[in-house]
N, C-alpha and C. Protein backbone atom coordinates (compact mmCIF):
# COMPACT_ATOMS: atom_id res chain seq x y z
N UNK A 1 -53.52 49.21 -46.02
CA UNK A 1 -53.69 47.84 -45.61
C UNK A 1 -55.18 47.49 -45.62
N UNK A 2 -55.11 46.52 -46.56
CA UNK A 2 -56.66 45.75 -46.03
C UNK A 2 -57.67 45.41 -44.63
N UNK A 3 -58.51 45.75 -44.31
CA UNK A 3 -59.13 45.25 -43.76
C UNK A 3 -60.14 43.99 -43.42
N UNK A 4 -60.19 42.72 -42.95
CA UNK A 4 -61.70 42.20 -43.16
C UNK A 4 -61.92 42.23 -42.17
N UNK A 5 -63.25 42.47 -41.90
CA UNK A 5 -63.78 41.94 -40.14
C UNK A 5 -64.13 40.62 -40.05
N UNK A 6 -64.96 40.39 -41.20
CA UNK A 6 -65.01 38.44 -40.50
C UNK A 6 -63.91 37.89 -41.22
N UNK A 7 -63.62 37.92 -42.57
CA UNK A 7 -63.77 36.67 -43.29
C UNK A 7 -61.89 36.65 -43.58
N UNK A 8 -61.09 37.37 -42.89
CA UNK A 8 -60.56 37.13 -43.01
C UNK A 8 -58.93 35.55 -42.51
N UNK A 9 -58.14 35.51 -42.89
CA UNK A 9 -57.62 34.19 -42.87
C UNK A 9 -57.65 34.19 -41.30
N UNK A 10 -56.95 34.97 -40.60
CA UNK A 10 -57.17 34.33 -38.74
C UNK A 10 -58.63 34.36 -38.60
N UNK A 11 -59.47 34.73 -39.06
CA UNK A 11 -60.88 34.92 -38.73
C UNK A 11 -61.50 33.89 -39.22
N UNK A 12 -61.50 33.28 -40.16
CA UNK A 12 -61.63 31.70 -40.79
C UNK A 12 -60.71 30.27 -40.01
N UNK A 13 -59.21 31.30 -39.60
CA UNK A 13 -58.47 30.07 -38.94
C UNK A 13 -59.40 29.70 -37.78
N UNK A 14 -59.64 30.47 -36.99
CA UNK A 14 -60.88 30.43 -35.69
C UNK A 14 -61.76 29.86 -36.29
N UNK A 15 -62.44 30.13 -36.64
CA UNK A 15 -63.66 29.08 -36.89
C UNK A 15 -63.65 28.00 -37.09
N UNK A 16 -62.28 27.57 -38.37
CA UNK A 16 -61.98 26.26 -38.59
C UNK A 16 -62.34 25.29 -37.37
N UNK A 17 -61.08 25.86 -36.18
CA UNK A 17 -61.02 25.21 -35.01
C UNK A 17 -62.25 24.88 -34.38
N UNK A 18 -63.04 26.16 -34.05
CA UNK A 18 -64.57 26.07 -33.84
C UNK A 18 -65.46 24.81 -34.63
N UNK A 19 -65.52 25.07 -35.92
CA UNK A 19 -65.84 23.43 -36.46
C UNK A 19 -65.08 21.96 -36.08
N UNK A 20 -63.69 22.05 -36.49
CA UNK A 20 -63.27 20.98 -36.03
C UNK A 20 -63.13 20.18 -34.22
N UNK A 21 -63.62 21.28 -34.23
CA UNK A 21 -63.96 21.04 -32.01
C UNK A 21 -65.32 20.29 -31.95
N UNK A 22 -65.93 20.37 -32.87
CA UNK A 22 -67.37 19.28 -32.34
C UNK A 22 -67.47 18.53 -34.00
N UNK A 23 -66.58 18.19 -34.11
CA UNK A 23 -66.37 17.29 -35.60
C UNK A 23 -65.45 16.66 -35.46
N UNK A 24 -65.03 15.43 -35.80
CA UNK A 24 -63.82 14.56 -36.07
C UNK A 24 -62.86 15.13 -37.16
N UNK A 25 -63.38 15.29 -38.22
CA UNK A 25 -62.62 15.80 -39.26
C UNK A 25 -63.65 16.33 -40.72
N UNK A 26 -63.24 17.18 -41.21
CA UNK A 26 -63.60 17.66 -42.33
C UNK A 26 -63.16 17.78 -43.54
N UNK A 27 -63.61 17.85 -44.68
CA UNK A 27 -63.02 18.48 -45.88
C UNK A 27 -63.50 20.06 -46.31
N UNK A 28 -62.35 20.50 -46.90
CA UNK A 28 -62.62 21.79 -47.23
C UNK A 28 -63.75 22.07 -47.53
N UNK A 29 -64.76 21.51 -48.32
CA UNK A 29 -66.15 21.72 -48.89
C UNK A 29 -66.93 22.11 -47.64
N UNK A 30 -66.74 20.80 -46.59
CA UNK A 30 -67.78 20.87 -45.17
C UNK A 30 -67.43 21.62 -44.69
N UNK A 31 -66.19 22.35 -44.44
CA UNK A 31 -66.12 23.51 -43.41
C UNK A 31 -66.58 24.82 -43.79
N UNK A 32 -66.49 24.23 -45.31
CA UNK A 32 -66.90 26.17 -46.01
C UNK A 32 -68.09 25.86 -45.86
N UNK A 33 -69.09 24.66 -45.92
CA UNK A 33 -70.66 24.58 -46.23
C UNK A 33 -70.86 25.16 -44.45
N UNK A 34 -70.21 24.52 -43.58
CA UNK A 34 -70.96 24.49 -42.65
C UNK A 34 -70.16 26.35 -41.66
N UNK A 35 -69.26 26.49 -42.50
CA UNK A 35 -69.61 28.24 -41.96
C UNK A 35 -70.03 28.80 -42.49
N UNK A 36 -70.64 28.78 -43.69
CA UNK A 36 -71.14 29.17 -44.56
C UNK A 36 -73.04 29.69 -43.25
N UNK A 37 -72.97 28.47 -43.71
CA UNK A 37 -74.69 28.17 -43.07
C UNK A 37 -74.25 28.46 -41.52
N UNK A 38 -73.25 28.18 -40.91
CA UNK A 38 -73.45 29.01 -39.58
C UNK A 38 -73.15 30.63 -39.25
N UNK A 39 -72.42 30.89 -40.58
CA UNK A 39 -72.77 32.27 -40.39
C UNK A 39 -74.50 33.05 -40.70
N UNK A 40 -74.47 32.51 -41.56
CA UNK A 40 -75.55 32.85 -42.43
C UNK A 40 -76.83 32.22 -41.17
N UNK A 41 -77.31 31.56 -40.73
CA UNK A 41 -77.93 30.40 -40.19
C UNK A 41 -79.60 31.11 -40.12
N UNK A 42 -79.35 32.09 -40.08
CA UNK A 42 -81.39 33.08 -40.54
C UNK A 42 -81.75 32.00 -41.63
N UNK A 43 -80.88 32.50 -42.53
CA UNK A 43 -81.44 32.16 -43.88
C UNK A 43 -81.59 30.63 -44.26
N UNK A 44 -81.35 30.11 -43.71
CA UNK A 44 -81.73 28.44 -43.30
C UNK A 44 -82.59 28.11 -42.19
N UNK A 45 -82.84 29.07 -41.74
CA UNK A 45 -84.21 28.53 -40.22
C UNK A 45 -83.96 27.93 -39.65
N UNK A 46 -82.35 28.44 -39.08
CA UNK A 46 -81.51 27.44 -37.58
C UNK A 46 -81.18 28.65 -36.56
N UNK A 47 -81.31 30.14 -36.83
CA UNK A 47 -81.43 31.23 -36.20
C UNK A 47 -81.73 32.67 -36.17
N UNK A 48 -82.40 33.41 -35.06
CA UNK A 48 -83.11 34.11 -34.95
C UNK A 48 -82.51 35.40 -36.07
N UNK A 49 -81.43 35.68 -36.21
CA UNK A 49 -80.22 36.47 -36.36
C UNK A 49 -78.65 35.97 -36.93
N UNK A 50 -78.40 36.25 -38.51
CA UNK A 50 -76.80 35.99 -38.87
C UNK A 50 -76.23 36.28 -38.20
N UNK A 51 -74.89 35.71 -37.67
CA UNK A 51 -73.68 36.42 -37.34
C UNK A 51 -73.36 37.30 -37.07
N UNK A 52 -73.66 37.38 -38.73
CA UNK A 52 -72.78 38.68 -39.07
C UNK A 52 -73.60 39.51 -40.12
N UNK A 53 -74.56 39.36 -39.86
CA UNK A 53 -75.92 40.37 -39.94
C UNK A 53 -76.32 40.37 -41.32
N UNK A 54 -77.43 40.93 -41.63
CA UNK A 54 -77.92 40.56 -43.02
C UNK A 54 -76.95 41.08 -44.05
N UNK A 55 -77.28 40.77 -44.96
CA UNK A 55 -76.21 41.03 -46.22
C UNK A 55 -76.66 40.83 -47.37
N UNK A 56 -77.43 41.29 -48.70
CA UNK A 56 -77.96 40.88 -49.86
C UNK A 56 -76.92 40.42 -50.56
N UNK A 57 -75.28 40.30 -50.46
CA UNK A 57 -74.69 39.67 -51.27
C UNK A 57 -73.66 38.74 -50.41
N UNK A 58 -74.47 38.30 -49.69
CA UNK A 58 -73.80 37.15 -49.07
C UNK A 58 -73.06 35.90 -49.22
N UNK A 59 -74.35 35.46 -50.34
CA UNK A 59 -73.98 34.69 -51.31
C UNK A 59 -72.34 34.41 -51.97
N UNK A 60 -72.73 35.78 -52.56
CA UNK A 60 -71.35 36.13 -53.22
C UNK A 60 -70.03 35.60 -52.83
N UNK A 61 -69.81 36.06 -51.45
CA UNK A 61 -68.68 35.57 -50.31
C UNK A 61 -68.21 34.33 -50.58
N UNK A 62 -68.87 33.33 -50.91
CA UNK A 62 -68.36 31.67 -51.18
C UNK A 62 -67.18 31.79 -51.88
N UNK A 63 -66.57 32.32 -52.89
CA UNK A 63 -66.20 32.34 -53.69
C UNK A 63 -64.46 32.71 -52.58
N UNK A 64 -64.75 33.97 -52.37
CA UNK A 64 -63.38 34.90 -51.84
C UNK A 64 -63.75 33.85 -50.08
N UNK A 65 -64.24 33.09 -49.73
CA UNK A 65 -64.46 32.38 -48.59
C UNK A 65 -63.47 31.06 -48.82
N UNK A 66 -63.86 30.81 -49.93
CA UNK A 66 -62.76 29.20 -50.24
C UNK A 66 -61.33 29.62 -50.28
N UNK A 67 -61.56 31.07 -51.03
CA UNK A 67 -59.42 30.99 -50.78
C UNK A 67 -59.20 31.31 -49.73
N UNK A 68 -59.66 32.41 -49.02
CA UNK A 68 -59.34 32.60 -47.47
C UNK A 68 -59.49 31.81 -46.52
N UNK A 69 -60.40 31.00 -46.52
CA UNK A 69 -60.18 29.32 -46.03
C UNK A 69 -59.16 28.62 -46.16
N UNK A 70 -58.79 28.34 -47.26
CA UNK A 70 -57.35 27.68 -47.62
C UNK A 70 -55.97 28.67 -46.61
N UNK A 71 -55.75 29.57 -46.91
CA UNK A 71 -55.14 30.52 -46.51
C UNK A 71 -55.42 30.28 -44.83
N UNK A 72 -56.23 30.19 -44.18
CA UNK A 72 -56.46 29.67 -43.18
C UNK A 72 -56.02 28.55 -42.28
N UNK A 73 -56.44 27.83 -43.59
CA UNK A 73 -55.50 26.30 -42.96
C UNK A 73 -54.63 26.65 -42.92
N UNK A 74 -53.76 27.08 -43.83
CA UNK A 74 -52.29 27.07 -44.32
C UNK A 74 -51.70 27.70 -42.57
N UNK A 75 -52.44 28.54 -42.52
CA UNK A 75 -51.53 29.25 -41.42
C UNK A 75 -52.08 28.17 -40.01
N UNK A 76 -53.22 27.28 -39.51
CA UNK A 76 -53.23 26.86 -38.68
C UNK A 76 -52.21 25.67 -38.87
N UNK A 77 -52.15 25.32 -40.09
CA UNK A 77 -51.14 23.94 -39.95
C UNK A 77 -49.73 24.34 -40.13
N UNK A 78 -49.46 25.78 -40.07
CA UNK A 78 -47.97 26.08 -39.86
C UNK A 78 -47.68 26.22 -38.27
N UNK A 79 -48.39 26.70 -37.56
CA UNK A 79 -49.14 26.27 -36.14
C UNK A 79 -49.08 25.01 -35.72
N UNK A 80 -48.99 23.73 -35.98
CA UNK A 80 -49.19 22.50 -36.35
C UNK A 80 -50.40 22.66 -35.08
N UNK A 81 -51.46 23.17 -35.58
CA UNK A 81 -52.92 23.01 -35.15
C UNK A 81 -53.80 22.25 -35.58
N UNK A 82 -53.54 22.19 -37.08
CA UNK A 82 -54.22 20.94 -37.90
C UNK A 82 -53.59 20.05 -38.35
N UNK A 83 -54.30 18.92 -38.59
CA UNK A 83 -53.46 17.83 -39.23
C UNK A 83 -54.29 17.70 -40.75
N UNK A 84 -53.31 16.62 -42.06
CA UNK A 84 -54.45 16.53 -43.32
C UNK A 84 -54.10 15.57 -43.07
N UNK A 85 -55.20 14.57 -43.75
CA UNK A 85 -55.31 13.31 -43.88
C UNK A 85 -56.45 13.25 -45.72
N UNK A 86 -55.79 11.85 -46.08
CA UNK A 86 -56.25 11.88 -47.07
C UNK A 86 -56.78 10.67 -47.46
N UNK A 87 -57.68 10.36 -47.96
CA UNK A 87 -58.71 9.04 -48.22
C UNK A 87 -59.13 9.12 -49.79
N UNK A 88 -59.18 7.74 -50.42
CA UNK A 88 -59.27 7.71 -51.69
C UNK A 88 -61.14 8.08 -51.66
N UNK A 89 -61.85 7.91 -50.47
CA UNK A 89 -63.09 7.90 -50.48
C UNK A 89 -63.58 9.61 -50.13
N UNK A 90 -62.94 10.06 -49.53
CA UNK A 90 -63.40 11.15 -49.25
C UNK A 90 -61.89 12.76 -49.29
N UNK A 91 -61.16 11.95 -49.77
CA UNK A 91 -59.78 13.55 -50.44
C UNK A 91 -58.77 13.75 -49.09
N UNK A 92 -59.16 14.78 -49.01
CA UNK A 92 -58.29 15.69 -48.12
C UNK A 92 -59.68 16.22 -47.03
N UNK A 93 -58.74 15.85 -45.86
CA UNK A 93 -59.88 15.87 -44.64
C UNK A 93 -58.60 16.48 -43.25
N UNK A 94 -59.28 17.37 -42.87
CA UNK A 94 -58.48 17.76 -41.68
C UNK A 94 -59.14 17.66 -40.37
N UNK A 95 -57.85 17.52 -39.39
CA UNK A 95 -58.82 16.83 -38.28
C UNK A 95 -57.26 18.10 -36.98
N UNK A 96 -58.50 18.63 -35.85
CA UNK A 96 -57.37 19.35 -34.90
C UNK A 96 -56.22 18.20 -34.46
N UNK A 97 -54.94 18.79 -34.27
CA UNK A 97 -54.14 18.24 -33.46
C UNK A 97 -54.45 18.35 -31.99
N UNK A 98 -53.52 17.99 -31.30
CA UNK A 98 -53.81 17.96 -29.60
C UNK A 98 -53.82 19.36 -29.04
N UNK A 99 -53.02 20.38 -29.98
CA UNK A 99 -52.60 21.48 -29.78
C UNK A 99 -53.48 22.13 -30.02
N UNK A 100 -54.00 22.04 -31.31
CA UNK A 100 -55.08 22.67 -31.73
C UNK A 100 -56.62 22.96 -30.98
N UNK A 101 -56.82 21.16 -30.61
CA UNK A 101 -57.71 21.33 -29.68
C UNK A 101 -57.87 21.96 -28.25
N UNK A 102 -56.40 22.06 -27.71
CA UNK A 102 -56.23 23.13 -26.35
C UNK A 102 -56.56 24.33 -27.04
N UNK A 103 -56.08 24.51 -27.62
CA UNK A 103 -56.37 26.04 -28.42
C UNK A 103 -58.36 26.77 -28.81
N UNK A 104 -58.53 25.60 -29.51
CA UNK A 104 -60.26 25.61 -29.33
C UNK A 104 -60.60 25.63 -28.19
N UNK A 105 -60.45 25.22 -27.34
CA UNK A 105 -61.15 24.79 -26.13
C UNK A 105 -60.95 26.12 -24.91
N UNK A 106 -60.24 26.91 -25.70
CA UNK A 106 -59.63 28.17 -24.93
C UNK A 106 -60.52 29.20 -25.42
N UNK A 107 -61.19 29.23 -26.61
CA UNK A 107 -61.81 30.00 -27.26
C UNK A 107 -63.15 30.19 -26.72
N UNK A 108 -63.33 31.18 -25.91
CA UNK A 108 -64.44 31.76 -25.24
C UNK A 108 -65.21 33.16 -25.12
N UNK A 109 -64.51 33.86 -25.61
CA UNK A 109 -65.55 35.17 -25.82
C UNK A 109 -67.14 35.07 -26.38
N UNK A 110 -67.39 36.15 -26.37
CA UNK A 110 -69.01 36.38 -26.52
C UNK A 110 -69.41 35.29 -28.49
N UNK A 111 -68.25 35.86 -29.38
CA UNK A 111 -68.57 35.30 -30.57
C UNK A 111 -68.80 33.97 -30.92
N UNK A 112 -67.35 33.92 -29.61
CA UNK A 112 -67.40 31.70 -29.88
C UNK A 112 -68.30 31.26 -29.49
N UNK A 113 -68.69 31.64 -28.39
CA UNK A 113 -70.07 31.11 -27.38
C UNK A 113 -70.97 31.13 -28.40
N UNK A 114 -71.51 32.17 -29.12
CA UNK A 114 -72.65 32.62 -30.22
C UNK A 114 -72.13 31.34 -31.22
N UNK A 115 -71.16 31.43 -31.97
CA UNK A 115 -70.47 30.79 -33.13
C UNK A 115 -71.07 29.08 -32.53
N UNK A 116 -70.58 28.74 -31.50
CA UNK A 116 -70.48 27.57 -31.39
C UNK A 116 -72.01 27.26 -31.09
N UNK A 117 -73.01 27.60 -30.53
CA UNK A 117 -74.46 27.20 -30.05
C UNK A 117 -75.36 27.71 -31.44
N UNK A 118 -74.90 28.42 -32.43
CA UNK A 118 -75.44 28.24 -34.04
C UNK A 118 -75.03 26.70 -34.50
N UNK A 119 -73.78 26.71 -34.54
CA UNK A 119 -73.00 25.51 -34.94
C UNK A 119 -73.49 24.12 -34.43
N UNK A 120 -73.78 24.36 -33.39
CA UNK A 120 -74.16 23.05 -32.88
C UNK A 120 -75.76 22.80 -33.82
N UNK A 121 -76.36 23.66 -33.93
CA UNK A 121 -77.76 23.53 -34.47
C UNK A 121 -77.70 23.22 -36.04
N UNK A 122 -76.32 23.70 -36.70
CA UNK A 122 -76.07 23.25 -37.91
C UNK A 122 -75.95 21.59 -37.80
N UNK A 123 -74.62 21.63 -37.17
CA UNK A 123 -74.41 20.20 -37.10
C UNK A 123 -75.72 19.16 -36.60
N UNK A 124 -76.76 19.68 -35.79
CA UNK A 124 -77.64 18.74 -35.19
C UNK A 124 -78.45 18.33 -36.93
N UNK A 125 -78.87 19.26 -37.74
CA UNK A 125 -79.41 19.25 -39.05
C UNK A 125 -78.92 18.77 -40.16
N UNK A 126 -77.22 19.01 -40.20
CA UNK A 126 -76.88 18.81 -41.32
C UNK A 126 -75.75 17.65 -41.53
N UNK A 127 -75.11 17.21 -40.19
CA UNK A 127 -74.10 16.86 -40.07
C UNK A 127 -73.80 15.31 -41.50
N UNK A 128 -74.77 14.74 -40.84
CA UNK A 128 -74.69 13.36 -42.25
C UNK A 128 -75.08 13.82 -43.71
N UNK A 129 -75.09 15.01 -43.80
CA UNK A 129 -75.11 15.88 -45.48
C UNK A 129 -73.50 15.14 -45.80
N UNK A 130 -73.62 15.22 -47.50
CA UNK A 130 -72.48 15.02 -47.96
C UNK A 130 -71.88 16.67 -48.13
N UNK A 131 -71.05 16.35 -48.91
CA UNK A 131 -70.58 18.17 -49.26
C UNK A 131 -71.43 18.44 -50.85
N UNK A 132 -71.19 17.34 -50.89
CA UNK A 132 -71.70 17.88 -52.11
C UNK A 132 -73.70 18.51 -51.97
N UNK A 133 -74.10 17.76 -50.92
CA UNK A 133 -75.32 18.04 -50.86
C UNK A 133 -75.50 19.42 -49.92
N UNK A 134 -74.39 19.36 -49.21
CA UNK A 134 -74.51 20.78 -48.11
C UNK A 134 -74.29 21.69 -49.21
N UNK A 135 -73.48 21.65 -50.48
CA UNK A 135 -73.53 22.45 -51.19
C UNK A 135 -74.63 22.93 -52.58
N UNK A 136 -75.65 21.87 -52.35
CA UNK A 136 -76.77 22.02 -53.00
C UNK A 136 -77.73 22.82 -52.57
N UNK A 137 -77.69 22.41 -51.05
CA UNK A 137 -78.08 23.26 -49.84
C UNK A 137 -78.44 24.21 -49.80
N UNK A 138 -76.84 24.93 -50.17
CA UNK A 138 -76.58 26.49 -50.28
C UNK A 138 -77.14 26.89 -51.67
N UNK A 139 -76.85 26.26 -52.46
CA UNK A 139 -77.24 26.72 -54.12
C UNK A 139 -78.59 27.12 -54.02
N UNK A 140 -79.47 25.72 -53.39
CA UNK A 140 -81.07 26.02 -53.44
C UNK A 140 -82.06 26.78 -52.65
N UNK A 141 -80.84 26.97 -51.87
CA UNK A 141 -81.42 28.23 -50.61
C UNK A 141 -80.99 29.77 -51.02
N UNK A 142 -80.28 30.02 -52.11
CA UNK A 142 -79.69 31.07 -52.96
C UNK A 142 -81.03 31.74 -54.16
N UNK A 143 -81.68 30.29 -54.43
CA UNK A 143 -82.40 30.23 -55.37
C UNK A 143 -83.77 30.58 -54.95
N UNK A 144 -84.00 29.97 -53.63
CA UNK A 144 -84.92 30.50 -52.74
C UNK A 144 -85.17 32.11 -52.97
N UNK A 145 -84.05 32.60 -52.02
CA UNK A 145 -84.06 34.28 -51.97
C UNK A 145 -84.27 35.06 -52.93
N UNK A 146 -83.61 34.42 -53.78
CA UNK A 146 -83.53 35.43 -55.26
C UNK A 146 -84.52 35.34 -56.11
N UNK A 147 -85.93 34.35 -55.60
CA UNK A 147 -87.49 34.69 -55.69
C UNK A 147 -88.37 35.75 -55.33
């Protein structure tokens, strides 16, 4: 049996919630940009220390991060934890249910506490980013390192 320690689908479903708890709603892009950068958050100069600790192929992760994300939702909205909503202006956007949000709001151990006071420092920086630009973000801060 596989293992992941972070990145796997309940381990992404959590976070989701964690984002969508101090957000109205998101699209897939923003939640991957913005755990992306709150895991990561050194390497953007929003904290002292990653997450989930340094990593030279961190980067990489985006990739196997978007399906396990998906996979994520899938299982919080079988949960009916999330809701989708869809806009000709902005796609597919998910926003917690009522349930969901009791559920976040329950989430307190040492990680969430950490997770969520990174997060907040993302969101204070990045929040009016588009996705597409949070994802330029990441590209040009990739491009950075690999100088």
């Amino acid at each position: 049996m596989e293992t992941k320690l972070f990145n796997g689908k309940f381990e992404l479903a959590l976070r989701i919630l964690l984002i969508l708890g101090q957000r109205e709603s998101a699209s897939l892009d923003r939640l991957l940009a913005f755990d992306f950068i709150t895991t990561y958050a050194s390497s953007f100069n929003l904290s002292k220390e990653n997450l989930h600790g340094d990593n030279a192929f961190n980067y990489s992760e985006i990739a196997s991060r978007r399906v396990m994300m998906n996979k994520g939702i899938r299982l919080l909205r079988m949960y009916n934890l999330l809701d989708i909503n869809y806009s000709d202006q902005n796609g597919y956007e998910y926003r917690l249910t009522d349930l969901g949000r009791s559920i976040e709001g329950q989430l307190d151990d040492q990680y969430a506490i950490e997770y969520k006071q990174v997060l907040s420092n993302v969101m204070g920086k990045y929040s009016q980013f588009s996705s597409k630009k949070l994802m330029k973000l990441i590209d040009s801060n990739l491009m950075k390192e690999l100088r």
